[in-house]
Each structure stands twice: as C-alpha cells, then as structure tokens.
Protein backbone atom coordinates (compact mmCIF):
# COMPACT_ATOMS: atom_id res chain seq x y z
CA UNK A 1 102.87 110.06 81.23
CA UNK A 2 104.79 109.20 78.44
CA UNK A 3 103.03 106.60 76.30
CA UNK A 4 106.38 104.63 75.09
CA UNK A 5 107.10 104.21 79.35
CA UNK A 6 103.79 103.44 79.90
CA UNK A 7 103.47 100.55 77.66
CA UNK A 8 106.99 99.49 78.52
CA UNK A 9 106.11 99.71 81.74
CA UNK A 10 102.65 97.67 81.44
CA UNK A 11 104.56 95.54 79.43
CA UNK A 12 107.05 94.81 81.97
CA UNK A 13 104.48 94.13 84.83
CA UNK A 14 102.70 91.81 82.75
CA UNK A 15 105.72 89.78 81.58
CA UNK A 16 106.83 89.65 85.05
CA UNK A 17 103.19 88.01 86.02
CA UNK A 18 103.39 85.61 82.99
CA UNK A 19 106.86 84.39 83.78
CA UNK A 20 106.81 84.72 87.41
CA UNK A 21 108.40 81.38 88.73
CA UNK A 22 108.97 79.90 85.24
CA UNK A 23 113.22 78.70 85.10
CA UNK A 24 115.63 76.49 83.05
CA UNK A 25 114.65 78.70 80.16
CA UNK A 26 116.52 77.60 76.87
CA UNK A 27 119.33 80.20 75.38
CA UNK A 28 120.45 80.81 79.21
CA UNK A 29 123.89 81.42 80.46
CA UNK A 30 125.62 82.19 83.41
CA UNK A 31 127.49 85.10 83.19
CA UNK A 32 130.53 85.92 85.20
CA UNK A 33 130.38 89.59 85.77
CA UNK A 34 126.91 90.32 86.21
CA UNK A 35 125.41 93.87 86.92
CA UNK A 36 123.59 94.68 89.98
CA UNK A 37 120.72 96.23 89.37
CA UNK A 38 118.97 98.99 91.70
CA UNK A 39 115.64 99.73 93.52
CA UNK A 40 114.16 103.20 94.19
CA UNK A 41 110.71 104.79 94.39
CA UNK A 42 110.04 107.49 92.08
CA UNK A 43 108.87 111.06 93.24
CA UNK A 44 108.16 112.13 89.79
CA UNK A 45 108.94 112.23 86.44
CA UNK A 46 109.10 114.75 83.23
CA UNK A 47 109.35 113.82 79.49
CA UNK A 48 112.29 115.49 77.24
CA UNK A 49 115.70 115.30 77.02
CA UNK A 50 117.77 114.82 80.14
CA UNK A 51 121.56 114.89 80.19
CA UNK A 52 121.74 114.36 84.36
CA UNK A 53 125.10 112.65 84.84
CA UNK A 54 123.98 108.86 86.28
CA UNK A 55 123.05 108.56 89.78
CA UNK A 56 125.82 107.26 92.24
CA UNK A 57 125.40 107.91 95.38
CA UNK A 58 122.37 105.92 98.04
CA UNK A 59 120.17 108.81 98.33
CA UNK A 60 117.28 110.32 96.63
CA UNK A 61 118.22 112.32 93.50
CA UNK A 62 117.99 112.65 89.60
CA UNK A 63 118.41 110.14 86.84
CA UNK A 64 117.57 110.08 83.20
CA UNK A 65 116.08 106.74 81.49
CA UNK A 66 118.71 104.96 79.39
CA UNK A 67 117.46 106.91 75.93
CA UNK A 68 118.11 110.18 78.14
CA UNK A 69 113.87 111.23 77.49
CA UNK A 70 112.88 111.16 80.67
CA UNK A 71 114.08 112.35 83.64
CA UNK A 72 113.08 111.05 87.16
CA UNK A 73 112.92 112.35 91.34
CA UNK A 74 114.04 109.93 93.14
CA UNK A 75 114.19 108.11 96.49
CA UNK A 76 117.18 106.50 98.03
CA UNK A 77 118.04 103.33 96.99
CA UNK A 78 115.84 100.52 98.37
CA UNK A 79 118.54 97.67 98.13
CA UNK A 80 119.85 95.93 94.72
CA UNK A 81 119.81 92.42 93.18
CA UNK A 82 122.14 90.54 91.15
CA UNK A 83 120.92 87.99 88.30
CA UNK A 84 122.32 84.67 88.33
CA UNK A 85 121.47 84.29 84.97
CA UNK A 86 120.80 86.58 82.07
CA UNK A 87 118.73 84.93 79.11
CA UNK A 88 117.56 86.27 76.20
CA UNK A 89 114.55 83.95 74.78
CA UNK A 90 114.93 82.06 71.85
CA UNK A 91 111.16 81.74 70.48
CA UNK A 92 109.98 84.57 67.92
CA UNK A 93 107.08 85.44 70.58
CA UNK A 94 109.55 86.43 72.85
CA UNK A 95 112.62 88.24 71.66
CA UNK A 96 111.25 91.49 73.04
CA UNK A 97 112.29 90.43 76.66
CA UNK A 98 115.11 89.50 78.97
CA UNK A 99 114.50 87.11 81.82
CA UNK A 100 116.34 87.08 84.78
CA UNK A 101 116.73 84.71 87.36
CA UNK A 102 117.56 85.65 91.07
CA UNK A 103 119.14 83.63 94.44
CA UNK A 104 116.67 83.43 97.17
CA UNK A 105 118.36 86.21 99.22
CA UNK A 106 117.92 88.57 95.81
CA UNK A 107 114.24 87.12 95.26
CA UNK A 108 113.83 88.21 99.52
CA UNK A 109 114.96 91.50 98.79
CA UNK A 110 113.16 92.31 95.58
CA UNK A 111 109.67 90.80 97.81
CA UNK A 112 110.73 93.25 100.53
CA UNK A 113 111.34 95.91 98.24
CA UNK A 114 108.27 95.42 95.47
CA UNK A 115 106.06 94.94 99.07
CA UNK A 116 106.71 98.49 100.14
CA UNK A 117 105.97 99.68 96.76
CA UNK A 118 102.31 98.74 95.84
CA UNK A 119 100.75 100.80 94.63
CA UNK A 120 103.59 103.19 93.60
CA UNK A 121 106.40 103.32 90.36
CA UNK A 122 109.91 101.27 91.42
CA UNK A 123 112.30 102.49 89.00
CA UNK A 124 115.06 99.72 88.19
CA UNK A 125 118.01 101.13 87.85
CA UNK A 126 121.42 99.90 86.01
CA UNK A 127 124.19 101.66 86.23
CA UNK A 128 122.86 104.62 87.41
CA UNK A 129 120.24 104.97 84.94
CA UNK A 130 116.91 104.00 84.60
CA UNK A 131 115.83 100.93 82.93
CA UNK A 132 111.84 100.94 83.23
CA UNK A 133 109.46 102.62 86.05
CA UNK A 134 106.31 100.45 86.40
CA UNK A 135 103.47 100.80 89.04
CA UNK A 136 104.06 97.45 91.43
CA UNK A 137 100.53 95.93 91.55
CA UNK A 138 101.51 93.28 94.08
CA UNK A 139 104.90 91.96 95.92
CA UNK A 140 107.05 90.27 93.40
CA UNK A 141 108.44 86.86 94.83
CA UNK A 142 109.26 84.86 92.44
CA UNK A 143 113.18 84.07 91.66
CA UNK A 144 112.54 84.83 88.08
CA UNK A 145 111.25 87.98 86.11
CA UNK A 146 110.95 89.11 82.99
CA UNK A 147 111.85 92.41 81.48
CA UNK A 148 109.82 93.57 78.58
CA UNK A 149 110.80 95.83 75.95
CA UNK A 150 109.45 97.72 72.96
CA UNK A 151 111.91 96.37 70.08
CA UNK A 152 114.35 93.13 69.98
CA UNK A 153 117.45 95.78 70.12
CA UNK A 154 116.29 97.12 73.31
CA UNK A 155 115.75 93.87 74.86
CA UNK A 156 119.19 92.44 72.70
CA UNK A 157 121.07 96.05 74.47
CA UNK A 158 119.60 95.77 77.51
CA UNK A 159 120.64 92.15 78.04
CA UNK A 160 124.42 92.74 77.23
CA UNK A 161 124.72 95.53 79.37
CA UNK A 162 123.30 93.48 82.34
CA UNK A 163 125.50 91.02 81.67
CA UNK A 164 127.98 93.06 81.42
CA UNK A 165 131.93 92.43 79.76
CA UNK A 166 132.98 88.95 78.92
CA UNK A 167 135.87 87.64 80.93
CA UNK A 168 138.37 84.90 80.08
C-alpha cells in the first residue's frame, strides 16, 4: 500500500475518533452550495499514475485519487452525504484537517454505510474522485467528522472544493 494513503488514511480514522461528536467549531460557515460527497467499497487498488476520467455513474468501476497516483476497483455507490457545514480549524494543531458536520438523516446514512464496511476500505468520493480510502474500524455515528490531511494546502484545497463556488 502506498505509504502517503496509508498515513492519510490512519490519519483520517483517527481524526474522525478524536472529533467524533465535537460541533460549534470556531472558523465555521455555512455554505450554500455544498458538495455531496460519495460512499463505495474498494475492490482494490494500484499505485502510479492514473488518468481514468471521474466516476459518474452508481455502479462499481474505476477512479483515480484526486493527485491522479492511485487508481481504485470499485463498488457501486453505497449512498452520499451532504455537509451542513464546512470548517477549516483555526488553531496551528489543526490546520491539516477539515471538519464536517452532517444532518441526522446524513449521520444515519454514513452509520449504515461505515456499519457494512468494518473491517474493509470506504473510499470517499467527491466529484467522482477519490478523496481518502481508510479501513472503517467501527460504525461512524457521529454528526461530525474530521478529514485529515498530509499538508495545510491539501486540507485548505480540499475544503474549497467541498464547499464548492460561492454564490451571491
């Protein structure tokens, strides 16, 4: 596996245990045209470049990670949540991670969906592309999670393309 993912990935489970069920974090907005983002199991993975075009349709297929250096198998789709709120922490400590906070009908769905996937990588996709592919250790069921990246760009790219474009 490839070592970058793999601490990403560790990185992401463990911020998402920290965090779980933390809210009113500081630096938060609501933004109006949220991106959904995307559930699926992974099949398998290989490391080096991948130019697959990103994955639209509900069943399984191909996708590459959003640096295009990995390139996935996967399932269908598993179901999709939509933040409510996109922050991006203010505190030095942090600013490697987004935090996203989810209705109760997204935080049911992302339960059902992290449930059926102990034990197993859940790839989050946005837009069609894979954001991170960590092994689900338990059910997630907490309305707010925390993605975890490897630089303060990532987490600073990622966020804005969640969020998606402004709107008057």
């Amino acid at each position: 596996m490839n070592t970058r993912l793999g601490i990403r990935s560790a990185a992401l489970l463990a911020g998402i245990a920290l965090l779980a069920g933390c809210s009113g974090t500081p630096g938060g907005d609501t933004p109006s045209s949220v991106k959904p983002l995307e559930f699926r199991l992974v099949t398998s993975s290989v490391d080096g470049a991948c130019d697959d075009p990103a994955l639209t349709t509900d069943g399984a297929g191909r996708a590459c990670d959003t640096a295009g250096t990995i390139t996935y198998e996967l399932g269908r789709s598993l179901g999709t949540v939509t933040p409510t709120s996109v922050t991006s922490p203010t505190d030095q400590a942090s600013t490697h991670s987004v935090i996203l906070e989810l209705s109760t009908a997204d935080t049911s769905t992302l339960g059902t969906v992290s449930g059926g996937a102990v034990g197993k990588k859940l790839a989050i996709l946005l837009d069609g592309r894979v954001l991170s592919a960590p092994l689900v250790a338990a059910p997630i069921t907490t309305s707010s999670l925390t993605l975890a990246f490897g630089s303060a760009s990532e987490a600073e790219q990622t966020a804005a393309a969640i969020k998606g474009p402004e709107t008057p």
